[in-house]
PDB file of N, CA and C in Angstrom:
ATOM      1  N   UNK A   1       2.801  -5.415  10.951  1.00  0.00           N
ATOM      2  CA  UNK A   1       3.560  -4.173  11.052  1.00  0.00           C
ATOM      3  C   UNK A   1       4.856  -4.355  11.819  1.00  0.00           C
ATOM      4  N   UNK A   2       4.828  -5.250  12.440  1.00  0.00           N
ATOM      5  CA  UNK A   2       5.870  -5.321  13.348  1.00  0.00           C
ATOM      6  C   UNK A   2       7.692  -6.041  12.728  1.00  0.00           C
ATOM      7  N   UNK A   3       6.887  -6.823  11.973  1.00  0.00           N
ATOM      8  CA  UNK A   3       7.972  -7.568  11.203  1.00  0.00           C
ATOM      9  C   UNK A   3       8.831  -7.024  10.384  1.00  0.00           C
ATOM     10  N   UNK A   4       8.220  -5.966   9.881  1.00  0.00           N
ATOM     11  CA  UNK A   4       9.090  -4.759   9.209  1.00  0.00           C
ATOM     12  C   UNK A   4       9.280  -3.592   9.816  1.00  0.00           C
ATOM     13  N   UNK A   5      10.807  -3.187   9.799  1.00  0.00           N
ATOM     14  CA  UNK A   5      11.073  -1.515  10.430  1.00  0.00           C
ATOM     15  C   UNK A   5      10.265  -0.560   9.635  1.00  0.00           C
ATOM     16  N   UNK A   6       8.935  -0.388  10.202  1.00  0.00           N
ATOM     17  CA  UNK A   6       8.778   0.535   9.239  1.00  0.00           C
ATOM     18  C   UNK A   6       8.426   2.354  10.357  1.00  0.00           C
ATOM     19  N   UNK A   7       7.864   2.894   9.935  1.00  0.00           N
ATOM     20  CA  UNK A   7       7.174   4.022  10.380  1.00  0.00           C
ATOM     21  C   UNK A   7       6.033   5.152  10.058  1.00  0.00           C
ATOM     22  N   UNK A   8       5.584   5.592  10.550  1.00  0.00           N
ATOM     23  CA  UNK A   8       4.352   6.806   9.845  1.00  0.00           C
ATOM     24  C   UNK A   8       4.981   7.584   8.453  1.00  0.00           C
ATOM     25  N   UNK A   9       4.264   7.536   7.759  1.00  0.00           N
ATOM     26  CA  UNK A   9       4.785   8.931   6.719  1.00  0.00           C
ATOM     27  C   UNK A   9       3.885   9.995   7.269  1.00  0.00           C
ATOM     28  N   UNK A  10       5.071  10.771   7.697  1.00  0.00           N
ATOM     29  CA  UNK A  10       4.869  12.794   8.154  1.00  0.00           C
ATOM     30  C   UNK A  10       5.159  13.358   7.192  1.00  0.00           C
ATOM     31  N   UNK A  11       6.027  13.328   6.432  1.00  0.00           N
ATOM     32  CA  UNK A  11       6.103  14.584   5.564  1.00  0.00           C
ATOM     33  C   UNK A  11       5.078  14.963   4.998  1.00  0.00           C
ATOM     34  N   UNK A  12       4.507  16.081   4.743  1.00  0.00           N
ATOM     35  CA  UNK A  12       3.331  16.984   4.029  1.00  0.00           C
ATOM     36  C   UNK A  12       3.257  16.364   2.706  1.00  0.00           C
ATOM     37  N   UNK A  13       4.220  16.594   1.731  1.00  0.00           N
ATOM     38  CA  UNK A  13       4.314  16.540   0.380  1.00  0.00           C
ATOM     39  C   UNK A  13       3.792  15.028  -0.260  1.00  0.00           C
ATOM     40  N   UNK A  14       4.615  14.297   1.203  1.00  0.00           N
ATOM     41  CA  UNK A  14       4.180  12.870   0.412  1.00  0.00           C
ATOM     42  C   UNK A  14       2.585  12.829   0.835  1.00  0.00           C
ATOM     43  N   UNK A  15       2.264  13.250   2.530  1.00  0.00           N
ATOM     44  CA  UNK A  15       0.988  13.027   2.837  1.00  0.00           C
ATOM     45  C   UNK A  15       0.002  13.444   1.977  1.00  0.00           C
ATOM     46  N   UNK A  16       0.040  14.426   0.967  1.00  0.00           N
ATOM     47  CA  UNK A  16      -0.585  15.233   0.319  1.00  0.00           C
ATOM     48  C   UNK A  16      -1.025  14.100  -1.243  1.00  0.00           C
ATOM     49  N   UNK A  17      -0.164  13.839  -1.457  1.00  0.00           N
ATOM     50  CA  UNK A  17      -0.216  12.971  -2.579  1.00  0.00           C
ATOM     51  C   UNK A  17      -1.045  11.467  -2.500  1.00  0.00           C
ATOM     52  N   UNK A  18      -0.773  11.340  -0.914  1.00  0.00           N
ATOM     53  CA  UNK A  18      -1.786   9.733  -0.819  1.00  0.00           C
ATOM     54  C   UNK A  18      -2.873   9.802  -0.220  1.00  0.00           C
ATOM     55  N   UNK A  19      -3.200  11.266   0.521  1.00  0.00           N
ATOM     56  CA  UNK A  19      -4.545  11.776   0.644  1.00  0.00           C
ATOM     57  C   UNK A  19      -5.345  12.162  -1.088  1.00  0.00           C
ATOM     58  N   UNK A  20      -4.239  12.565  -1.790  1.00  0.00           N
ATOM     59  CA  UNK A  20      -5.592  12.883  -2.842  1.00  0.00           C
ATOM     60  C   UNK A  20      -5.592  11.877  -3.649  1.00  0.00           C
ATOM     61  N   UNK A  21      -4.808  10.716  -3.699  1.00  0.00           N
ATOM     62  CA  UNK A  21      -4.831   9.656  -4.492  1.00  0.00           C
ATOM     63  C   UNK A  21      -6.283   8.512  -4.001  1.00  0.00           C
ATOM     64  N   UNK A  22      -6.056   8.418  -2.748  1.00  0.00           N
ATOM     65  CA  UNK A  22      -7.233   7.529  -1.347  1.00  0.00           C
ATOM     66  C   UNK A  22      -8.527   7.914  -2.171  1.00  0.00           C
ATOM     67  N   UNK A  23      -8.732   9.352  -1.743  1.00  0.00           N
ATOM     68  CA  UNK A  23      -9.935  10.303  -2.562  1.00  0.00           C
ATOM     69  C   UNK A  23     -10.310  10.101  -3.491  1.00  0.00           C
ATOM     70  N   UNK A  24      -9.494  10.108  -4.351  1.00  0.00           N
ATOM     71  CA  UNK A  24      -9.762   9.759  -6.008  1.00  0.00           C
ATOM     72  C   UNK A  24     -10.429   8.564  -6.248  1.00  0.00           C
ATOM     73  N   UNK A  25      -9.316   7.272  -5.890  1.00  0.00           N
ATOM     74  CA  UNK A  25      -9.659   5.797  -5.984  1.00  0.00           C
ATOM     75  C   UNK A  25     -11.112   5.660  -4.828  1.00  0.00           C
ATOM     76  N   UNK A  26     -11.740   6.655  -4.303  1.00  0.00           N
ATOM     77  CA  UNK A  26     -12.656   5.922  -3.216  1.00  0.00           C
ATOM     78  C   UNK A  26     -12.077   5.087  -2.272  1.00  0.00           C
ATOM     79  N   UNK A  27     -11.388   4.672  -1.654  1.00  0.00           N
ATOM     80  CA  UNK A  27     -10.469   4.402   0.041  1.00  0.00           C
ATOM     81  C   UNK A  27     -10.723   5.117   0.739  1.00  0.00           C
ATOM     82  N   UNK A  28     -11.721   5.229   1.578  1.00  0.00           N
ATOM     83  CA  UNK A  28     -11.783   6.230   2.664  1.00  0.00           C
ATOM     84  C   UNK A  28     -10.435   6.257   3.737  1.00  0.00           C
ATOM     85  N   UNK A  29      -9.882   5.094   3.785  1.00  0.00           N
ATOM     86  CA  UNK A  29      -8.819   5.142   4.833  1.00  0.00           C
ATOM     87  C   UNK A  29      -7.658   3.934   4.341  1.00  0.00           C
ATOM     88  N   UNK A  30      -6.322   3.922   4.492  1.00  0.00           N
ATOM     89  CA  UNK A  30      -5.545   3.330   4.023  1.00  0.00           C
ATOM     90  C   UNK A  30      -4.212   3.599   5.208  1.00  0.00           C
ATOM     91  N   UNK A  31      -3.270   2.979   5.727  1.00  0.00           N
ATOM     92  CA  UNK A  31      -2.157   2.752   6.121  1.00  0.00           C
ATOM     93  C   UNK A  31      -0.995   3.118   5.303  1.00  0.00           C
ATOM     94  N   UNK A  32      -0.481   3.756   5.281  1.00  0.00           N
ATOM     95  CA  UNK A  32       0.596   4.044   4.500  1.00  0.00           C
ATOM     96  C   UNK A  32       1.777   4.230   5.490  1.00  0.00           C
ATOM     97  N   UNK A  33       3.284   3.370   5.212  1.00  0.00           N
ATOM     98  CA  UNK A  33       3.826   3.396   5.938  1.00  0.00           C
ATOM     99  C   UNK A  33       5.213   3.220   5.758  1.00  0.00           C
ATOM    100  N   UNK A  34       6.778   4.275   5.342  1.00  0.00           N
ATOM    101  CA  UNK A  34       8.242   4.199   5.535  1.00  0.00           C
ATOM    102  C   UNK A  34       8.724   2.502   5.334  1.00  0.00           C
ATOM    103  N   UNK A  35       9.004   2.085   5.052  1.00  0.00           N
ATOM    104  CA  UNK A  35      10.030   0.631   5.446  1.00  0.00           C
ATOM    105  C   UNK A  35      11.272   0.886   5.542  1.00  0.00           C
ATOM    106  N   UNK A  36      11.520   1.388   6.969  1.00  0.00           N
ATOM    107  CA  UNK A  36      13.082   1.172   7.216  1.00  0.00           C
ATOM    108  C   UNK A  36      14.272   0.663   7.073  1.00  0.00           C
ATOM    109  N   UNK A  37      14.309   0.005   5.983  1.00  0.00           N
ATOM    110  CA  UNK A  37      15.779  -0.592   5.764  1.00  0.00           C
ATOM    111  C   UNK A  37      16.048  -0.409   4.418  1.00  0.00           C
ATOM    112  N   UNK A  38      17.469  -1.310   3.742  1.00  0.00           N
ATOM    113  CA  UNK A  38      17.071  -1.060   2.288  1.00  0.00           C
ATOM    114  C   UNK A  38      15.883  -1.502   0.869  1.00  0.00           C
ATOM    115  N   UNK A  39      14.990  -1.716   1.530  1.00  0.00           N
ATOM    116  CA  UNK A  39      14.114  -2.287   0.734  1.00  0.00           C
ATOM    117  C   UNK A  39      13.824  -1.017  -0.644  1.00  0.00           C
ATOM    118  N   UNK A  40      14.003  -1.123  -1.682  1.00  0.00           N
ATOM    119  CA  UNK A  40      13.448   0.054  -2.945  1.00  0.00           C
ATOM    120  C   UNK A  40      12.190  -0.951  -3.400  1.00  0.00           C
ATOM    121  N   UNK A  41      11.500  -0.691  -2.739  1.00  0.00           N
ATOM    122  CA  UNK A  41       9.884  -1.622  -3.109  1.00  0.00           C
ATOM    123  C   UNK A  41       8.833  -1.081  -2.909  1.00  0.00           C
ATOM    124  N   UNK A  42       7.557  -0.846  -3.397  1.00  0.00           N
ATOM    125  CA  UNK A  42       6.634  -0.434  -2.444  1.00  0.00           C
ATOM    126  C   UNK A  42       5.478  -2.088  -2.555  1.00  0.00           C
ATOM    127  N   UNK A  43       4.898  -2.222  -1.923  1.00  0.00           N
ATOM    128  CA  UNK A  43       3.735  -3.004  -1.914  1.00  0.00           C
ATOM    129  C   UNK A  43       2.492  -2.898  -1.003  1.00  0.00           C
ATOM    130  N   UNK A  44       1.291  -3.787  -0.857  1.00  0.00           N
ATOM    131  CA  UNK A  44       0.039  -3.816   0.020  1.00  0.00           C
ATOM    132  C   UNK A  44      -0.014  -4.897   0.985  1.00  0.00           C
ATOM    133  N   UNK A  45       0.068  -5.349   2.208  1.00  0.00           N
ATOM    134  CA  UNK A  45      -0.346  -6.464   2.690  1.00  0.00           C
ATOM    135  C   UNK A  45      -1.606  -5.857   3.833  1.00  0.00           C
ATOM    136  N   UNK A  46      -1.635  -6.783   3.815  1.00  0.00           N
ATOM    137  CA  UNK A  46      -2.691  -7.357   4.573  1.00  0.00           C
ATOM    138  C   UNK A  46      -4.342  -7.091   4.089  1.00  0.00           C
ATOM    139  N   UNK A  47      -5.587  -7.813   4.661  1.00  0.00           N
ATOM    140  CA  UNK A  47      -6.940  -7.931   3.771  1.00  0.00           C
ATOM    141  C   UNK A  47      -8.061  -7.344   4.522  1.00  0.00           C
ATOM    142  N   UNK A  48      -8.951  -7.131   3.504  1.00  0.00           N
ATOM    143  CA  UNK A  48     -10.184  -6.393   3.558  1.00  0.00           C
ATOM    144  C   UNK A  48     -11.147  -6.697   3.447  1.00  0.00           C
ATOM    145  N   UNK A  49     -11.734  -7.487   4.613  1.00  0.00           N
ATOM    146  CA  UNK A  49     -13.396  -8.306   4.353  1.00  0.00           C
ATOM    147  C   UNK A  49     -14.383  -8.083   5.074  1.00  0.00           C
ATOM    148  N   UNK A  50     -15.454  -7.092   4.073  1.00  0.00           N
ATOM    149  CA  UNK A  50     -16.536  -6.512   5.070  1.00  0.00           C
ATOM    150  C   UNK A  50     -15.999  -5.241   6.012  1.00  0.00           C
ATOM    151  N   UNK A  51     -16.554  -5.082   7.144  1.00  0.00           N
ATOM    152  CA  UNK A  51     -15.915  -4.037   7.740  1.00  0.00           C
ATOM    153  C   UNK A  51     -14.237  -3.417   8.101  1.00  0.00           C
ATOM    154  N   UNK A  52     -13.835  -5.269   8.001  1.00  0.00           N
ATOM    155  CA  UNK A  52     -12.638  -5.302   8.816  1.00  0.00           C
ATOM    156  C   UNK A  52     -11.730  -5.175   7.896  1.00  0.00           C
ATOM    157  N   UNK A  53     -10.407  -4.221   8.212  1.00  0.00           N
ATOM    158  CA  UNK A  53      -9.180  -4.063   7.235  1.00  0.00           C
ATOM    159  C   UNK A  53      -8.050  -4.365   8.144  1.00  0.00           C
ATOM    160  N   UNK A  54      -6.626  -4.581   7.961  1.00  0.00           N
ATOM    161  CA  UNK A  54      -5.919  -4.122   8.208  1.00  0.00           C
ATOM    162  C   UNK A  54      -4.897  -4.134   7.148  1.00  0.00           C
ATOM    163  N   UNK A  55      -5.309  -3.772   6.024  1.00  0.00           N
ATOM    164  CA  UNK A  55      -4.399  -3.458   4.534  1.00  0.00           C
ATOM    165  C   UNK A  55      -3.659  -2.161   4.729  1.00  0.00           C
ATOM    166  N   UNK A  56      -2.258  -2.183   4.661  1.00  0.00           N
ATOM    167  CA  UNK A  56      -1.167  -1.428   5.034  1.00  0.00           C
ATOM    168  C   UNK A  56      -0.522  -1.285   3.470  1.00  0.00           C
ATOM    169  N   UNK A  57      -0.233  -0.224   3.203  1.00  0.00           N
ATOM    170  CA  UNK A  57       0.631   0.285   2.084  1.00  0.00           C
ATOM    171  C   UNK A  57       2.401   0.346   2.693  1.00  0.00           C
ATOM    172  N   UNK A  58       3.313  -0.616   1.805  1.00  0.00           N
ATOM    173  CA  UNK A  58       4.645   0.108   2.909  1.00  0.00           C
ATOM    174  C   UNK A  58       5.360  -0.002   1.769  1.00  0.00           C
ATOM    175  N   UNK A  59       5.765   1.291   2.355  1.00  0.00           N
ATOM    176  CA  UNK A  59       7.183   2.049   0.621  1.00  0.00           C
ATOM    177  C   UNK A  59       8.446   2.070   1.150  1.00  0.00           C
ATOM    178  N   UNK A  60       9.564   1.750   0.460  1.00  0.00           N
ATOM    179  CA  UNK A  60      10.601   1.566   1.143  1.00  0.00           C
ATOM    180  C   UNK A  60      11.098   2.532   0.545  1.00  0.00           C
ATOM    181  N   UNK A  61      11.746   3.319   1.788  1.00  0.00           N
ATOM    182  CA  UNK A  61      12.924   4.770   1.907  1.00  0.00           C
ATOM    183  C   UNK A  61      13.463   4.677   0.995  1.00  0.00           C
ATOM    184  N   UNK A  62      14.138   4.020   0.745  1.00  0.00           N
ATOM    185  CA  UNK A  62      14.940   3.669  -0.653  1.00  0.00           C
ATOM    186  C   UNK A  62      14.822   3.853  -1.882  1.00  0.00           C
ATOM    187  N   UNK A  63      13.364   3.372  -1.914  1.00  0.00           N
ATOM    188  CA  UNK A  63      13.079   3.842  -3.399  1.00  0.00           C
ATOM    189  C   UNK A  63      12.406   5.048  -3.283  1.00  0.00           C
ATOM    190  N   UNK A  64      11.591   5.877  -1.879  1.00  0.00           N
ATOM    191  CA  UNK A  64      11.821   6.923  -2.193  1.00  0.00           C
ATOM    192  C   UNK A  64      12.581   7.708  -2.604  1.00  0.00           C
ATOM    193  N   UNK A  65      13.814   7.282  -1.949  1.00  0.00           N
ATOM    194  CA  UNK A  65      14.835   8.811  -2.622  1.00  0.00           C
ATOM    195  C   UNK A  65      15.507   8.315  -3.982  1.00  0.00           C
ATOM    196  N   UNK A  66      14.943   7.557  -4.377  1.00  0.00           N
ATOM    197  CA  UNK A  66      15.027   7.628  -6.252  1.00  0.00           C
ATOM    198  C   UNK A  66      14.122   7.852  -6.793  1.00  0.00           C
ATOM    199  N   UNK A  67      13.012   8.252  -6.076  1.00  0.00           N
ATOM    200  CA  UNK A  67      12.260   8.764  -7.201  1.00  0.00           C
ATOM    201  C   UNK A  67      11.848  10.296  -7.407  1.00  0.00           C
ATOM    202  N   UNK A  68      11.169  10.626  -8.226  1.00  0.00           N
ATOM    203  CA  UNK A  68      10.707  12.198  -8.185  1.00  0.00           C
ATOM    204  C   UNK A  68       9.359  12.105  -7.753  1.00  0.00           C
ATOM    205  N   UNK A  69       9.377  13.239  -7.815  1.00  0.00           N
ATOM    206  CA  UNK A  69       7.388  13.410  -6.325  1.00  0.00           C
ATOM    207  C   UNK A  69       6.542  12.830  -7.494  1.00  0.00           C
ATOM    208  N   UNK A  70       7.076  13.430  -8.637  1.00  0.00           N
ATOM    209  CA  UNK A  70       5.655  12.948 -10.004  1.00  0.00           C
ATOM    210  C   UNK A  70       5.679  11.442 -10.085  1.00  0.00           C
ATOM    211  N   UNK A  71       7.035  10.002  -9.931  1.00  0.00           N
ATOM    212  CA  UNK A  71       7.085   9.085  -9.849  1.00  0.00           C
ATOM    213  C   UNK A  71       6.830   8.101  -8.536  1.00  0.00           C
ATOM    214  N   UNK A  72       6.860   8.922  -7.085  1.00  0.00           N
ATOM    215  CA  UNK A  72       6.381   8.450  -5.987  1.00  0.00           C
ATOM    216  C   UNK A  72       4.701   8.450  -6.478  1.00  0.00           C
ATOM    217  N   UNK A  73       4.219   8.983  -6.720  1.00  0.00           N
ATOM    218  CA  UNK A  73       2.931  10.052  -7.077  1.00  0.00           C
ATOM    219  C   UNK A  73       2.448   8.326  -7.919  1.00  0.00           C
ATOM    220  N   UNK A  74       3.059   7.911  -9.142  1.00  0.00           N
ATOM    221  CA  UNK A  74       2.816   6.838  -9.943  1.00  0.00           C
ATOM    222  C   UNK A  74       2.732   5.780  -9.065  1.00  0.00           C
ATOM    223  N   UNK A  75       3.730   5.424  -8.405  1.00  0.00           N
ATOM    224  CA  UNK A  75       3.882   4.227  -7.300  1.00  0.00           C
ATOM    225  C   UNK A  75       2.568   4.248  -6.446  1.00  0.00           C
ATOM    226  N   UNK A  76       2.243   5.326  -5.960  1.00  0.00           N
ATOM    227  CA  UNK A  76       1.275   5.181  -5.023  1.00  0.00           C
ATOM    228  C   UNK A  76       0.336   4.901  -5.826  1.00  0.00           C
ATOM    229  N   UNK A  77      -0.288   5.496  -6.604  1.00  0.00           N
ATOM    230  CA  UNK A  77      -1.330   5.025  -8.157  1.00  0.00           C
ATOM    231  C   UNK A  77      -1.386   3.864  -8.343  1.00  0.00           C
ATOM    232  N   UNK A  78      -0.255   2.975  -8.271  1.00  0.00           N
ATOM    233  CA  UNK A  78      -0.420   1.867  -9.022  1.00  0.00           C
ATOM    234  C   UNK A  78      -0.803   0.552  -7.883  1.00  0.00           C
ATOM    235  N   UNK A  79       0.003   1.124  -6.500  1.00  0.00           N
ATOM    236  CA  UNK A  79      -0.051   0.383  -5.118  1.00  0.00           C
ATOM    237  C   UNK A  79      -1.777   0.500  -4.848  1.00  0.00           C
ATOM    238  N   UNK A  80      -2.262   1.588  -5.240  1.00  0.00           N
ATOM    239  CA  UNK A  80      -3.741   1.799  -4.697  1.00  0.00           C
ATOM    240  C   UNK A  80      -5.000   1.115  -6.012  1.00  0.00           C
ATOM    241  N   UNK A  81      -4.655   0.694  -7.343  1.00  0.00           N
ATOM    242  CA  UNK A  81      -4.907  -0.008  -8.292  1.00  0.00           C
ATOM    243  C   UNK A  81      -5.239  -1.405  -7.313  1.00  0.00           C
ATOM    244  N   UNK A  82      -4.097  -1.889  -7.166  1.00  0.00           N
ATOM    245  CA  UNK A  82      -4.387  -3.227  -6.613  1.00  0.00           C
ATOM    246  C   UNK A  82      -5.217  -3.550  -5.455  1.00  0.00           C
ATOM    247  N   UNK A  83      -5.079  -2.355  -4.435  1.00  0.00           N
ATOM    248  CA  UNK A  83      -5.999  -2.505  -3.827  1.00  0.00           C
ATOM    249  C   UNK A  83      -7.741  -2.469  -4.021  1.00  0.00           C
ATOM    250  N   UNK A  84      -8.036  -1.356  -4.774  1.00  0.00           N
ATOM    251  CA  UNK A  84      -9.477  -0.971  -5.389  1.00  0.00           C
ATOM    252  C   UNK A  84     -10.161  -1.997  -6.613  1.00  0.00           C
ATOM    253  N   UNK A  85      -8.889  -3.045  -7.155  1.00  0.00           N
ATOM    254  CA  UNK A  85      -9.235  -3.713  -7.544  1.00  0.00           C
ATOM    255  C   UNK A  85      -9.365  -5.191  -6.864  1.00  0.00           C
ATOM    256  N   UNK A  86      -9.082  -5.040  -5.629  1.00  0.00           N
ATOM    257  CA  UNK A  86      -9.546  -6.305  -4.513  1.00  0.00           C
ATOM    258  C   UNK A  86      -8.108  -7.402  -4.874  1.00  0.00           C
ATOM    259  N   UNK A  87      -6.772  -7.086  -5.371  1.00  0.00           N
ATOM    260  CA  UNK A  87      -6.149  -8.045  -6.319  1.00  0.00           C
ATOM    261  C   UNK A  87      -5.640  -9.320  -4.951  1.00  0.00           C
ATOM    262  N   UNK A  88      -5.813  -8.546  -3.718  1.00  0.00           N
ATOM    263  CA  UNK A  88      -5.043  -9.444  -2.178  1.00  0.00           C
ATOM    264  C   UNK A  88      -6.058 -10.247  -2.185  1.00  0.00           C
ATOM    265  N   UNK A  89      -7.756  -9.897  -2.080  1.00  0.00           N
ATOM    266  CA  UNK A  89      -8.416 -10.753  -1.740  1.00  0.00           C
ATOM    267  C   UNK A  89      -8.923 -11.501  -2.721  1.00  0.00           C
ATOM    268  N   UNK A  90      -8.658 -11.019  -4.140  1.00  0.00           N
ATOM    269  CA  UNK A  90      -8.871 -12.262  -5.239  1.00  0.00           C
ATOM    270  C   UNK A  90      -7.676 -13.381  -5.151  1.00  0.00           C
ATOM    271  N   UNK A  91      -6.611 -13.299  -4.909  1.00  0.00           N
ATOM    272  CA  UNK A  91      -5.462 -14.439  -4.656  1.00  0.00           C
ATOM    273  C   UNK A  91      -5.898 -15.098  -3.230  1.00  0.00           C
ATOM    274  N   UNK A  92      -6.517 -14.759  -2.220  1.00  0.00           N
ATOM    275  CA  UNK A  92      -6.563 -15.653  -1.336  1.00  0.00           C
ATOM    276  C   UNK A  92      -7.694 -16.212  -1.396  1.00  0.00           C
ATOM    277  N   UNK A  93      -8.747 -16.177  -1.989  1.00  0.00           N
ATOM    278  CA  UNK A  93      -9.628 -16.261  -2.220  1.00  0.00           C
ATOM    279  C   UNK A  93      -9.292 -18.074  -3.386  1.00  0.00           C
ATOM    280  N   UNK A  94      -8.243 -17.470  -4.290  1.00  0.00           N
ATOM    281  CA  UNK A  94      -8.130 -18.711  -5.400  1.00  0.00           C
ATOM    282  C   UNK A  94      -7.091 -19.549  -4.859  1.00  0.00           C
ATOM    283  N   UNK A  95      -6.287 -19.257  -3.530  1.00  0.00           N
ATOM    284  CA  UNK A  95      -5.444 -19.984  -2.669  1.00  0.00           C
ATOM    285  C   UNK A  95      -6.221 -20.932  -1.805  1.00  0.00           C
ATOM    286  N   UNK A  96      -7.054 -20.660  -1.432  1.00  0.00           N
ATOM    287  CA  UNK A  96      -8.195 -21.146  -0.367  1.00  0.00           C
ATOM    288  C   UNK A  96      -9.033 -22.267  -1.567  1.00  0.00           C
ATOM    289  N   UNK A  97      -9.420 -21.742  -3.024  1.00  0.00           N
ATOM    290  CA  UNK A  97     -10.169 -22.939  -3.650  1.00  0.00           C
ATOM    291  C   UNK A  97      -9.297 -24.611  -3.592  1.00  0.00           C
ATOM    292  N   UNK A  98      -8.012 -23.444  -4.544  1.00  0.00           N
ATOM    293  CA  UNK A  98      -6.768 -24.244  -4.894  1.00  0.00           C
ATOM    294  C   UNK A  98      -6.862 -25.531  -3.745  1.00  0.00           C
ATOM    295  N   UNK A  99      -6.951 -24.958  -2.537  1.00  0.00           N
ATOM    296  CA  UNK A  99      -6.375 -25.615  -1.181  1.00  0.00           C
ATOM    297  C   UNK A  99      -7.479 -26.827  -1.027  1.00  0.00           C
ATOM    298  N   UNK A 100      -8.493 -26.208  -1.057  1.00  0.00           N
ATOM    299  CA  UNK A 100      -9.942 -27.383  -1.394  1.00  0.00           C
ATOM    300  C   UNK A 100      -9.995 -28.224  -2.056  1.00  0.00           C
ATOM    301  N   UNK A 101      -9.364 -27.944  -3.103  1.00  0.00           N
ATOM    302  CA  UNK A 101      -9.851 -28.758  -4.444  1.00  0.00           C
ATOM    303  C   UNK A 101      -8.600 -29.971  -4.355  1.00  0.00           C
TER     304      UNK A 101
END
């Protein structure tokens, strides 16, 4: 978290949209978090094994304000896809064989 300017998302409208998205996909809890600079990106880092998370969602300001609430709305959909489909811990997972083998 530190490596990037980022910050909390407060606004209602967006909070509203990644609370009922979390819900939907089954995520009881998720990080969602501003990236302060010009980044127009959104992505997931960090992993989830067993109890322990610290998988952070971070959307950059930027491409918020190009998008419309119905296309932030998609982004977050598609950011929370990868997560529910494990896609961080299937790549480290085949990074770690790779690394073995």
């Amino acid at each position: 978290l530190k490596l990037i300017p980022n910050r909390e998302i407060t606004e209602p409208e967006y909070l509203e949209i990644i609370r009922q998205r979390l819900a939907q996909t089954g995520i009881p809890h998720l990080r969602v978090r501003w990236i302060e600079t010009d980044v127009k990106n959104a992505f997931v880092a960090g992993l989830k094994l067993f109890r322990f998370s610290n998988q952070t969602m971070f959307v950059g300001m930027r491409l918020r304000e190009m998008l419309t609430i119905e296309e932030f709305d998609a982004v977050i959909s598609h950011e929370l896809s990868h997560v529910a489909n494990r896609h961080i811990q299937k790549r480290v997972l085949d990074l770690m064989k790779n690394f073995l083998s």
